[in-house]
Protein backbone atom coordinates (compact mmCIF):
# COMPACT_ATOMS: atom_id res chain seq x y z
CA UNK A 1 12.97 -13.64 25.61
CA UNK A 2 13.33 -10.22 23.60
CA UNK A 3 16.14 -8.29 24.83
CA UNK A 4 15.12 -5.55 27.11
CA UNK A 5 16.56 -2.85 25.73
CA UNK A 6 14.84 -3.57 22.28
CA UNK A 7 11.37 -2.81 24.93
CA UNK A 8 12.76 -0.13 25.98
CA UNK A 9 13.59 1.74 23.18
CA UNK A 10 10.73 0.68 21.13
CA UNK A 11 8.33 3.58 22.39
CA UNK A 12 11.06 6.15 22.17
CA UNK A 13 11.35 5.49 18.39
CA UNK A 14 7.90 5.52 17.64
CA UNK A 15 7.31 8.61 19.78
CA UNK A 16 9.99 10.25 17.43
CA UNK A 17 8.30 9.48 14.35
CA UNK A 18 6.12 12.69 14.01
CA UNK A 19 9.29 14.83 15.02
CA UNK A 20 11.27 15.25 11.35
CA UNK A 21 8.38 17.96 10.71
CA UNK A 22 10.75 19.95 13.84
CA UNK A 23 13.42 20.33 11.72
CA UNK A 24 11.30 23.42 10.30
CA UNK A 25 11.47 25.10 13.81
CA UNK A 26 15.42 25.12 13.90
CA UNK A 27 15.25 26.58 9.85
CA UNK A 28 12.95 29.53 11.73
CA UNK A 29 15.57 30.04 14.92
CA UNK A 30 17.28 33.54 15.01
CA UNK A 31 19.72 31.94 16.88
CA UNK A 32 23.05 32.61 15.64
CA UNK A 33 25.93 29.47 15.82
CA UNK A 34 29.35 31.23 16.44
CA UNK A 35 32.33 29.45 15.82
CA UNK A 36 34.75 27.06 18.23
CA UNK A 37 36.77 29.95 18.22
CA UNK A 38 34.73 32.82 18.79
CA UNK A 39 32.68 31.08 20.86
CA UNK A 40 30.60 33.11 23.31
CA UNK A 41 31.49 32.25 26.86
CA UNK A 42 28.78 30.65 27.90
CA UNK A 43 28.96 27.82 25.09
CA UNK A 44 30.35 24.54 25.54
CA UNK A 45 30.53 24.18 21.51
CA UNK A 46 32.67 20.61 21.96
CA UNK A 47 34.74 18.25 23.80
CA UNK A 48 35.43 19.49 27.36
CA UNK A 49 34.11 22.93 26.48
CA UNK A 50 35.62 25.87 24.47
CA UNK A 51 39.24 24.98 23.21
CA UNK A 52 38.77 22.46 25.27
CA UNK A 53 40.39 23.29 28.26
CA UNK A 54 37.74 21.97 30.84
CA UNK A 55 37.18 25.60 31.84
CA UNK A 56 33.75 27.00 31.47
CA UNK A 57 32.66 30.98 32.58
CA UNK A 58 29.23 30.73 34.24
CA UNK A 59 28.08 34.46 33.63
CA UNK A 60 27.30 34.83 37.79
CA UNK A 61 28.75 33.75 40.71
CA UNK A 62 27.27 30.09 41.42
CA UNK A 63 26.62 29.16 44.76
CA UNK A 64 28.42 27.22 47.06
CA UNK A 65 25.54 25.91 48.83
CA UNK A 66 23.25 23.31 47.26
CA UNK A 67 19.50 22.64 48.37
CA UNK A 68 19.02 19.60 50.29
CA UNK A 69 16.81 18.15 48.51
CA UNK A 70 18.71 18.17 45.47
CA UNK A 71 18.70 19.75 42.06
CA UNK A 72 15.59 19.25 40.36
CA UNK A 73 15.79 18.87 36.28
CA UNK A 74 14.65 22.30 34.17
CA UNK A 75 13.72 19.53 31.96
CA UNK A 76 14.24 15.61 31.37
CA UNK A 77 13.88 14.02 28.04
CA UNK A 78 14.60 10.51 26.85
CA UNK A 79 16.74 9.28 24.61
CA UNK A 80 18.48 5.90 23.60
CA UNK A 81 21.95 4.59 24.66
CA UNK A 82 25.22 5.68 24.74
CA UNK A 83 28.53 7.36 26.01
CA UNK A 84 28.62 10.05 23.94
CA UNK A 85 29.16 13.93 25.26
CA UNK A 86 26.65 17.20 25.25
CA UNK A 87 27.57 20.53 23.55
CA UNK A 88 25.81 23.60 23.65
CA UNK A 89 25.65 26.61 21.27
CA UNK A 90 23.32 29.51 22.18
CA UNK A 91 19.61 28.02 22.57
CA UNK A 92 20.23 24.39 21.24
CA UNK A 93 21.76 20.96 22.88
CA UNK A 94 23.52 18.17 20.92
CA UNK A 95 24.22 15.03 21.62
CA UNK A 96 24.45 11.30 20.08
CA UNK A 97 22.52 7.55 20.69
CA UNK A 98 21.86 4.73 18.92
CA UNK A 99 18.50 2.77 18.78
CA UNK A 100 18.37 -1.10 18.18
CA UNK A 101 16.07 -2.78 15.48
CA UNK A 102 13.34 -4.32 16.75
CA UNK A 103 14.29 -7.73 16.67
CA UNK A 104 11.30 -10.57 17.40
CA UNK A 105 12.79 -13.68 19.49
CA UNK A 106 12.47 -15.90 16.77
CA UNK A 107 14.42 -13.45 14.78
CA UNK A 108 17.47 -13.54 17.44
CA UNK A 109 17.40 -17.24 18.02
CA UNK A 110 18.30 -17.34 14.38
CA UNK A 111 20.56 -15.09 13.67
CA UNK A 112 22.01 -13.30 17.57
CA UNK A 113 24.24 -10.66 15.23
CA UNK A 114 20.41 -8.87 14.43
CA UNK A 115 20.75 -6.93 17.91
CA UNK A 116 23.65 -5.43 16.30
CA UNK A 117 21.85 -3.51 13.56
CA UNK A 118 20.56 -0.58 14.03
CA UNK A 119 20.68 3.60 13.68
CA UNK A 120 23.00 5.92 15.31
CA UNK A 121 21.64 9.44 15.80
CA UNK A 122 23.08 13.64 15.82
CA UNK A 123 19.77 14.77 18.02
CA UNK A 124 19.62 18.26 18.36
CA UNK A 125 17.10 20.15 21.64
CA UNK A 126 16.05 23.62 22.28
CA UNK A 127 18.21 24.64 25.13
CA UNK A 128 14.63 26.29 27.08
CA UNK A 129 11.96 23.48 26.60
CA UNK A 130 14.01 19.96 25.71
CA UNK A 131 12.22 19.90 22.81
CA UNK A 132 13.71 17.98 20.03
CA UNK A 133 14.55 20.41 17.23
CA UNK A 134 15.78 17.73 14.76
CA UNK A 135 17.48 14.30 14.69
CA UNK A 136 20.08 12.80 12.08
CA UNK A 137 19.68 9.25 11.57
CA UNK A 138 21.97 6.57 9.70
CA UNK A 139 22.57 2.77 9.56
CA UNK A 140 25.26 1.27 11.98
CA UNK A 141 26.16 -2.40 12.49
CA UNK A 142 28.04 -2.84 15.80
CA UNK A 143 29.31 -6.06 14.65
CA UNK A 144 32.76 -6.31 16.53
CA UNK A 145 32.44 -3.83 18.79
CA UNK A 146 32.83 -4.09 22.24
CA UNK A 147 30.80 -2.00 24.71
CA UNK A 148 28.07 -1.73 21.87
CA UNK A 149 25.62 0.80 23.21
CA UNK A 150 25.74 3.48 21.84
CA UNK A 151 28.45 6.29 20.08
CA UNK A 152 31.08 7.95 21.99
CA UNK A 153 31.88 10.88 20.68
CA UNK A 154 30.64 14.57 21.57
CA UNK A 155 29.61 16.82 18.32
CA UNK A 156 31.75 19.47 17.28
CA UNK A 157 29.98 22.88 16.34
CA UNK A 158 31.74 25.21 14.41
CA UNK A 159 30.75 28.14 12.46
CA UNK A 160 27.02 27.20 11.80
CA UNK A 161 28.45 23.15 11.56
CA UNK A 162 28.06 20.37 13.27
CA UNK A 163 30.78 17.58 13.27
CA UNK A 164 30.09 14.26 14.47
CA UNK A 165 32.02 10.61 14.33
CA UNK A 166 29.95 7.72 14.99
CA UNK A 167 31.79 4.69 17.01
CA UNK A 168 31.86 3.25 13.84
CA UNK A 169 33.41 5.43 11.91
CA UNK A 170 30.72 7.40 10.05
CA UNK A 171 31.96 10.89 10.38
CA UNK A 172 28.72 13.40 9.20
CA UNK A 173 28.85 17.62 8.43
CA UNK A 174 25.65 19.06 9.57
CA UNK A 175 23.75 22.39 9.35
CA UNK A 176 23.78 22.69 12.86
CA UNK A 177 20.60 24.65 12.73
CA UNK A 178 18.36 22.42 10.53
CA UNK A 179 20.66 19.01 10.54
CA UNK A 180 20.46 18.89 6.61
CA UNK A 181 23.72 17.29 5.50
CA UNK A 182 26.28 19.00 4.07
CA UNK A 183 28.94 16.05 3.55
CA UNK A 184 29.54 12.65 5.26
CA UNK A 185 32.62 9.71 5.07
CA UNK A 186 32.41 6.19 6.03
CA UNK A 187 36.29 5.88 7.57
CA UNK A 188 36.30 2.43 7.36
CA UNK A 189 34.58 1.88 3.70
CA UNK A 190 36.06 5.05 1.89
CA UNK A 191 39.35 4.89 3.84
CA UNK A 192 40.39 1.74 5.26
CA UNK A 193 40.46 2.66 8.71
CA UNK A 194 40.61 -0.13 11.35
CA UNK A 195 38.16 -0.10 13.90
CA UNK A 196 39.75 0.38 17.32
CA UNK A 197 38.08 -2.69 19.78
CA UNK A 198 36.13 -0.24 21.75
CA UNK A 199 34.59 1.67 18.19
CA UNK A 200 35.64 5.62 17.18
CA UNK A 201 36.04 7.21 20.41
CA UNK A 202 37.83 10.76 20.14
CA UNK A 203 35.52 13.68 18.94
CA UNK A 204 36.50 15.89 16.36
CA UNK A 205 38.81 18.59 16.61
CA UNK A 206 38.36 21.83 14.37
CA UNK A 207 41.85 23.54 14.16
CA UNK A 208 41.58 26.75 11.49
CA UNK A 209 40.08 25.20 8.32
CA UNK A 210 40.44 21.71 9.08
CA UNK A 211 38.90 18.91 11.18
CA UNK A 212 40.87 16.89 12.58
CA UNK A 213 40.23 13.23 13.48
CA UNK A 214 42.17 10.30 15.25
CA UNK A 215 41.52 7.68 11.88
CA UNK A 216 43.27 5.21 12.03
CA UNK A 217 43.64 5.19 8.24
CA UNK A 218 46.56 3.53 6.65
CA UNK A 219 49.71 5.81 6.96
CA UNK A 220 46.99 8.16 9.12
CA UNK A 221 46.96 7.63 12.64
CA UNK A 222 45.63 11.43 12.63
CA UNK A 223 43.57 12.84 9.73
CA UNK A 224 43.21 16.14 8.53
CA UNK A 225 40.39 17.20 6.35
CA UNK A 226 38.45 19.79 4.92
CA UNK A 227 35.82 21.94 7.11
CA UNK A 228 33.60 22.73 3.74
CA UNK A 229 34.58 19.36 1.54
CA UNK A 230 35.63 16.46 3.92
CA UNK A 231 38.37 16.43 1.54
CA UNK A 232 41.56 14.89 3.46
CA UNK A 233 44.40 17.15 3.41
CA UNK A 234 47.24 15.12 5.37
CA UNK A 235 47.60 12.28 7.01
CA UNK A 236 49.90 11.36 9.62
CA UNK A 237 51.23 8.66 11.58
CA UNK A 238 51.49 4.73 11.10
CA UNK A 239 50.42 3.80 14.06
CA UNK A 240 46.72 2.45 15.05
CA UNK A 241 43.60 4.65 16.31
CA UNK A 242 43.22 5.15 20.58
CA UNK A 243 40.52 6.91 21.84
CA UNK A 244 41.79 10.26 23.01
CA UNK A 245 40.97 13.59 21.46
CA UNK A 246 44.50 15.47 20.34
CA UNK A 247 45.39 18.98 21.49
CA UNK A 248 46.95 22.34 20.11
CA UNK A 249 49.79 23.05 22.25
CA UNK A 250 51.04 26.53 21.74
CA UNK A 251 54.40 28.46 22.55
CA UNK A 252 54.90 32.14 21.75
CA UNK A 253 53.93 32.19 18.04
CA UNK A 254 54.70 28.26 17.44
CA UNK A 255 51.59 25.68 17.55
CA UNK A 256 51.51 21.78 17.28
CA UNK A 257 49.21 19.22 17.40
CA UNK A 258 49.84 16.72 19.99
CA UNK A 259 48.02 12.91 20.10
CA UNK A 260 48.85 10.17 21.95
CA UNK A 261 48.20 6.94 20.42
CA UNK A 262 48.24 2.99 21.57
CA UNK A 263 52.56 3.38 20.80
CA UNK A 264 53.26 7.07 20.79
CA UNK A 265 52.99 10.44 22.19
CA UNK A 266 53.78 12.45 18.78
CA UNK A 267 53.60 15.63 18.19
CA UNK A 268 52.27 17.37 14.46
CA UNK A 269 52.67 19.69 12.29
CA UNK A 270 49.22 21.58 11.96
CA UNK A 271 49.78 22.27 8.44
CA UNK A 272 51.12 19.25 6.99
CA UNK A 273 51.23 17.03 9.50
CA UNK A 274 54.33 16.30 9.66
CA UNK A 275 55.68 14.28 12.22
CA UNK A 276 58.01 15.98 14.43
CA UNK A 277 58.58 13.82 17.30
CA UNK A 278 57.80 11.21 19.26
CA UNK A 279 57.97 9.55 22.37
CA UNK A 280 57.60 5.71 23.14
CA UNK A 281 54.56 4.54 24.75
CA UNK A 282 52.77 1.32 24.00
CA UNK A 283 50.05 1.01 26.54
CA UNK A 284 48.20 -2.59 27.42
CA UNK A 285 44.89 -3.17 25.49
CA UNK A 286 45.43 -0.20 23.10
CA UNK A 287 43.95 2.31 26.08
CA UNK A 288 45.35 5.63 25.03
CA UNK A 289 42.21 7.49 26.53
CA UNK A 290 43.02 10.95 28.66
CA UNK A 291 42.89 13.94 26.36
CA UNK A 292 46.43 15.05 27.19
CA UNK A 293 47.61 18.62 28.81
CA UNK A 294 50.09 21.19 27.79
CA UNK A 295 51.16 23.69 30.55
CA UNK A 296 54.37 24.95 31.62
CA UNK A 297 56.09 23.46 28.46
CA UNK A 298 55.32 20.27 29.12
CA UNK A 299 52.73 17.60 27.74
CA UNK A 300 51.55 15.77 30.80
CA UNK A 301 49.64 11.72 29.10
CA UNK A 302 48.16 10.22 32.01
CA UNK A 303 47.68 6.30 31.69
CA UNK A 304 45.74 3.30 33.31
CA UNK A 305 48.35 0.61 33.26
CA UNK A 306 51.59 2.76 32.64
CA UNK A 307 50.96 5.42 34.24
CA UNK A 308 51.72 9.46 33.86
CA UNK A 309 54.45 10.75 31.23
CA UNK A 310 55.76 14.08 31.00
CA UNK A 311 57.10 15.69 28.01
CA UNK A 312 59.06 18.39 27.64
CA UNK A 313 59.19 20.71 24.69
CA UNK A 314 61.30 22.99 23.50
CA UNK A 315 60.22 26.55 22.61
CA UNK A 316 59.71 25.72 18.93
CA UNK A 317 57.82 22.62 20.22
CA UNK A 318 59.68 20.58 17.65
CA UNK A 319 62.18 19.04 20.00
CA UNK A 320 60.58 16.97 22.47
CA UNK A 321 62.32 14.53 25.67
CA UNK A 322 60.83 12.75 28.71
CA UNK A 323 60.80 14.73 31.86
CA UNK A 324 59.64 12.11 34.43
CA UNK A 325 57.27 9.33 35.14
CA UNK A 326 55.17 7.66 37.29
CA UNK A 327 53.12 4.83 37.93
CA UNK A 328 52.41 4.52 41.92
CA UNK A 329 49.81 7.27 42.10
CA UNK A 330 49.23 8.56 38.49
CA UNK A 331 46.65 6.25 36.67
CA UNK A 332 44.09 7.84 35.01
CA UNK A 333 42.23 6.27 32.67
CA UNK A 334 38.78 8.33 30.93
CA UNK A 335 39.17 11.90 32.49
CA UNK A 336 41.71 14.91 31.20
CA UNK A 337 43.81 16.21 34.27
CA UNK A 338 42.94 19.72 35.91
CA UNK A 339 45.80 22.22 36.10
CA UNK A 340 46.53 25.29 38.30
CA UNK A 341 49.16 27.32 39.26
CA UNK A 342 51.82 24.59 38.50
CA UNK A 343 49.73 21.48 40.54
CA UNK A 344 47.67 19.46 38.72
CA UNK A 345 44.41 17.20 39.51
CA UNK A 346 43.55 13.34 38.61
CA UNK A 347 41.38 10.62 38.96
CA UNK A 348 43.72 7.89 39.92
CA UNK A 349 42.38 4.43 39.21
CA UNK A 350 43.10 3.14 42.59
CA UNK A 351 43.49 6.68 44.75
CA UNK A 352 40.65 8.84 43.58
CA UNK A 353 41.56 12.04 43.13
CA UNK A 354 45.48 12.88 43.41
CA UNK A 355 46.67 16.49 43.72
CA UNK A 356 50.46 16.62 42.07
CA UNK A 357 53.22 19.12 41.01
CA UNK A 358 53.50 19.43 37.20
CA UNK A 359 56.98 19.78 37.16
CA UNK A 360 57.92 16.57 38.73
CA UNK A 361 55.16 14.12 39.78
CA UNK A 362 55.38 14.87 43.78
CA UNK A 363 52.20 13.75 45.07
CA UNK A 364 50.46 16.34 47.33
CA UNK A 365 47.39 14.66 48.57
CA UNK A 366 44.78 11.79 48.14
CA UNK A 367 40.84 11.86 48.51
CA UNK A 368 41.20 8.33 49.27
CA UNK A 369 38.01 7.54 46.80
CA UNK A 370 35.96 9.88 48.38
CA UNK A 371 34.50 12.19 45.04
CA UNK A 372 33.62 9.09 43.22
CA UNK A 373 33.71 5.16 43.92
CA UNK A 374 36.87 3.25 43.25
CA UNK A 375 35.85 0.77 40.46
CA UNK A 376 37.47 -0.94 37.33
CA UNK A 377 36.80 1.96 35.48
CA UNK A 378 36.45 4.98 37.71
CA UNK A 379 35.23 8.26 36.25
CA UNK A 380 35.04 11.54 37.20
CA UNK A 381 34.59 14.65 34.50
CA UNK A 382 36.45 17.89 36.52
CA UNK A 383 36.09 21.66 35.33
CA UNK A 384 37.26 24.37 36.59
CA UNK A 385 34.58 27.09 37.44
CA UNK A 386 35.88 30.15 36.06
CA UNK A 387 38.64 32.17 37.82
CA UNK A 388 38.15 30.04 41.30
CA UNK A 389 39.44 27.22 43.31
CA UNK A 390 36.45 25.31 42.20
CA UNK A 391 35.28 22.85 40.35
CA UNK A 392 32.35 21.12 38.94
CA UNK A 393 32.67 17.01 38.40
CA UNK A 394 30.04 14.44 37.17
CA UNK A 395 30.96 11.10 38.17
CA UNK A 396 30.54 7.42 36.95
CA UNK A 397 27.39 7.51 39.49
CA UNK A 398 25.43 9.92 38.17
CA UNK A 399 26.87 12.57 41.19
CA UNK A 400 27.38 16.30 40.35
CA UNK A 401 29.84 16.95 42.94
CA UNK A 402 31.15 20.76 43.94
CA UNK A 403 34.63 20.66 45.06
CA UNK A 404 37.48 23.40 45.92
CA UNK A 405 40.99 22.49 44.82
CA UNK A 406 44.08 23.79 46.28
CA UNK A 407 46.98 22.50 46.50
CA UNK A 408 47.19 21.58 50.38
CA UNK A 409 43.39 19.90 50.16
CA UNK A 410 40.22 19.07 48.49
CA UNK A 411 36.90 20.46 49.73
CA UNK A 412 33.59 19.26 49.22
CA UNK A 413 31.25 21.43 48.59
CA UNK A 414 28.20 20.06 47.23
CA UNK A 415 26.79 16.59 46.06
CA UNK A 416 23.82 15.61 43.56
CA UNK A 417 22.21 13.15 42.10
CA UNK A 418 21.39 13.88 38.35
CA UNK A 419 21.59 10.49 36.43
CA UNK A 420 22.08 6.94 36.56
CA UNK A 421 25.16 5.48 35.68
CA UNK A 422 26.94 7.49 33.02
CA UNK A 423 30.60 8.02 31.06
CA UNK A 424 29.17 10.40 29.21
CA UNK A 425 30.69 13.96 29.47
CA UNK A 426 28.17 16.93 30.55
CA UNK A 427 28.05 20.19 28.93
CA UNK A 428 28.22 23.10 31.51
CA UNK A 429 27.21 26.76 30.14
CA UNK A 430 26.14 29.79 32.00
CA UNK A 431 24.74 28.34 35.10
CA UNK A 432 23.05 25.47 33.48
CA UNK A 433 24.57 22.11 33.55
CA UNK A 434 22.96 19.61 31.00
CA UNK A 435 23.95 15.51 31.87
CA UNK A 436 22.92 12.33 30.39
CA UNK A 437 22.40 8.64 30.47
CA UNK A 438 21.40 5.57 28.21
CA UNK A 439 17.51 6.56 28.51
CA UNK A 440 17.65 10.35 29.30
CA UNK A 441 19.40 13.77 29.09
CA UNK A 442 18.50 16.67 31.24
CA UNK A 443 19.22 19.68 32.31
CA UNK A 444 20.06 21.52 36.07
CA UNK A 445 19.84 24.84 36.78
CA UNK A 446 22.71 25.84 39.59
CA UNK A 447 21.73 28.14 42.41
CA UNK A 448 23.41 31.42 42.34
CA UNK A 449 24.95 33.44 44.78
């Protein structure tokens, strides 16, 4: 029988067809595409929002009470497969899928590797209407790749630029505005990069006038390249690609870049990137996943099997030591930790939810599994609502949950249904709140106050 997905995908790619005439409506938007840095507030211009903090500023004060009923979708509009993450500039939506070739049965039967062909898309849609603006397509084979739906990664905008890795390894610069292509690489052709067992998984990071990537490339764990040129300035690192994004961590007028990989927690040089330290940790199946935190001098990597390491830097950030660890209550596996006012927040794989003091591990409280299911792979995607106690989480159901966070409990404040089952991060600007799935992306408008 013809796989299912190859039916239900087939009408989405014809009905995109007529759409590459669209790209003309993006060349004719006013709208102007500031950069990572600059960003306006109510962007969410990358990976877990501006500087990617998991902090978003909705504009108003958001309500506390939720209809009923639920929250009905401003707009719903399909789209193919995947676990890759929204981001928002101004008036236009990005986001990444993949759609199969339409393989016949007699096609499989002969050769089963056929389902793996196919095109990964950039699809860009007018923030207002859903409307599909544009769409960037290219050839992928997910031969070897487990987990083959779709790409991972959430696009990067950054001064009028979109940056996008494909899970494997085609890493494309956009006009963010018209998707016209300004440069691409193919990491694994025109590099030698290795592809991790669960594809390229950690979006692009744009740190002054380079992107940086998590490779993989011989004598390149960590990649730095040109923003205009793709051009690779350093590399760094021998060890292999993980999956988590890498962060600036920043101390008076000092900065590094900090990764954690499947062996090491090592901290950068943003400029050359040289190695300055790093700390042993070799995690089972090669899961380094959790963007990492920096807050009170200290890097806080939260793993599935090892559990939670903190590191402690000096005030040059160059000198680095383990603080403490844990591995009773401190699991996390997909979602970056919340932090306030020295307690931080995480999705335990086994506990749900643990509140915990940064600066040594001292479990607070539990939800006991309450915000989201306790699964294999649990998932819950936490961010703060401005200056509150609150925060905003889509889970591996599909739930938009409201919570309050303190540091004596956890308050529920509101619970949705948006979308089926999902790892892919939302994007949350103003008082919108845009989700997706493998057949659909929408977006929510949040009551106010």
């Amino acid at each position: 029988m013809i796989n299912s997905h190859i039916i239900a995908t087939l009408a989405l790619r014809k009905s995109l067809r007529p759409l590459h005439g669209l790209r003309l409506l993006a060349v004719c938007s006013l709208l102007l595409l500031t950069s990572s840095s600059n960003a306006q507030q109510s962007d969410w211009p990358q990976w877990r929002g501006i500087n990617s903090t998991g902090f978003f500023e909705p504009g108003a004060d958001l309500s506390t009470k939720w209809p009923e009923d639920g929250l009905e979708p401003k707009w719903s509009v399909n789209v193919g497969p995947g676990y890759s993450g929204i981001s928002v500039v101004g008036d236009l939506v990005f986001t990444m899928d993949r759609i199969a070739d339409e393989v016949s049965e007699e096609e499989q039967n002969k050769n089963p590797d056929a389902l793996l062909d196919g095109v990964e898309r950039i699809l860009c849609f007018d923030r207002n209407s859903g409307k599909l603006v544009w769409h960037h397509d290219y050839r992928s084979n997910y031969k070897g790749l487990d987990y083959n739906k779709g790409p991972r990664t959430t696009p990067t905008i950054h001064a009028g630029r979109l940056y996008a890795l494909g899970a494997m390894g085609h890493l494309h610069c956009l006009d963010a505005r018209t998707g016209t292509q300004i440069w691409a690489r193919d990491l694994i052709k025109d590099s030698g990069a290795k592809l991790p067992t669960w594809g390229f998984a950690a979006s692009p990071l744009v740190v002054d006038d380079k992107l940086i990537i998590h490779a993989g490339i011989p004598g390149g764990c960590y990649c730095a390249l040109n923003l205009k040129t793709g051009k690779e300035i350093w590399r760094a690192g021998d060890d292999p690609a993980g999956y988590g994004v890498p962060i600036v961590a920043k101390s008076g007028d000092h900065r590094i870049l900090v990764g954690w990989t499947p062996e090491h927690i090592i901290g950068m040089d943003i400029e050359t990137g040289k190695v300055h330290w790093q700390i042993p940790y070799e995690v089972t199946y090669g899961v380094s996943i959790a963007t990492p935190i920096f807050q009170e001098g200290h890097v806080l990597v939260c793993g599935y099997w090892h559990g939670t390491k903190s590191i402690q830097l000096d005030s040059t950030l160059t000198q680095a030591n383990l603080a403490w660890e844990e591995n009773m209550y401190l699991r996390g596996l997909m979602a970056q930790p919340l932090y306030k006012g020295g307690h931080a927040f995480l999705l335990d794989k086994q506990h749900g939810v643990v509140c915990f003091e940064l600066k040594n591990g001292e479990v607070k409280w539990t939800d006991k599994n309450s915000l989201t299911p306790r699964g294999r792979n649990p998932q819950l995607n936490l961010v703060w609502i401005g200056k509150t106690n609150r925060a905003l989480g889509l889970n591996s159901e599909g739930e938009l949950l409201q919570v309050e966070l303190t540091e004596e409990k956890f308050t529920e404040l509101g619970r949705a249904k948006l979308v089926d089952f999902t790892w892919a991060h939302p994007a949350f600007s103003g008082n919108q709140v845009f989700a997706r799935d493998d057949s659909k992306i929408i977006c929510i408008d949040l009551p106010l106050e």
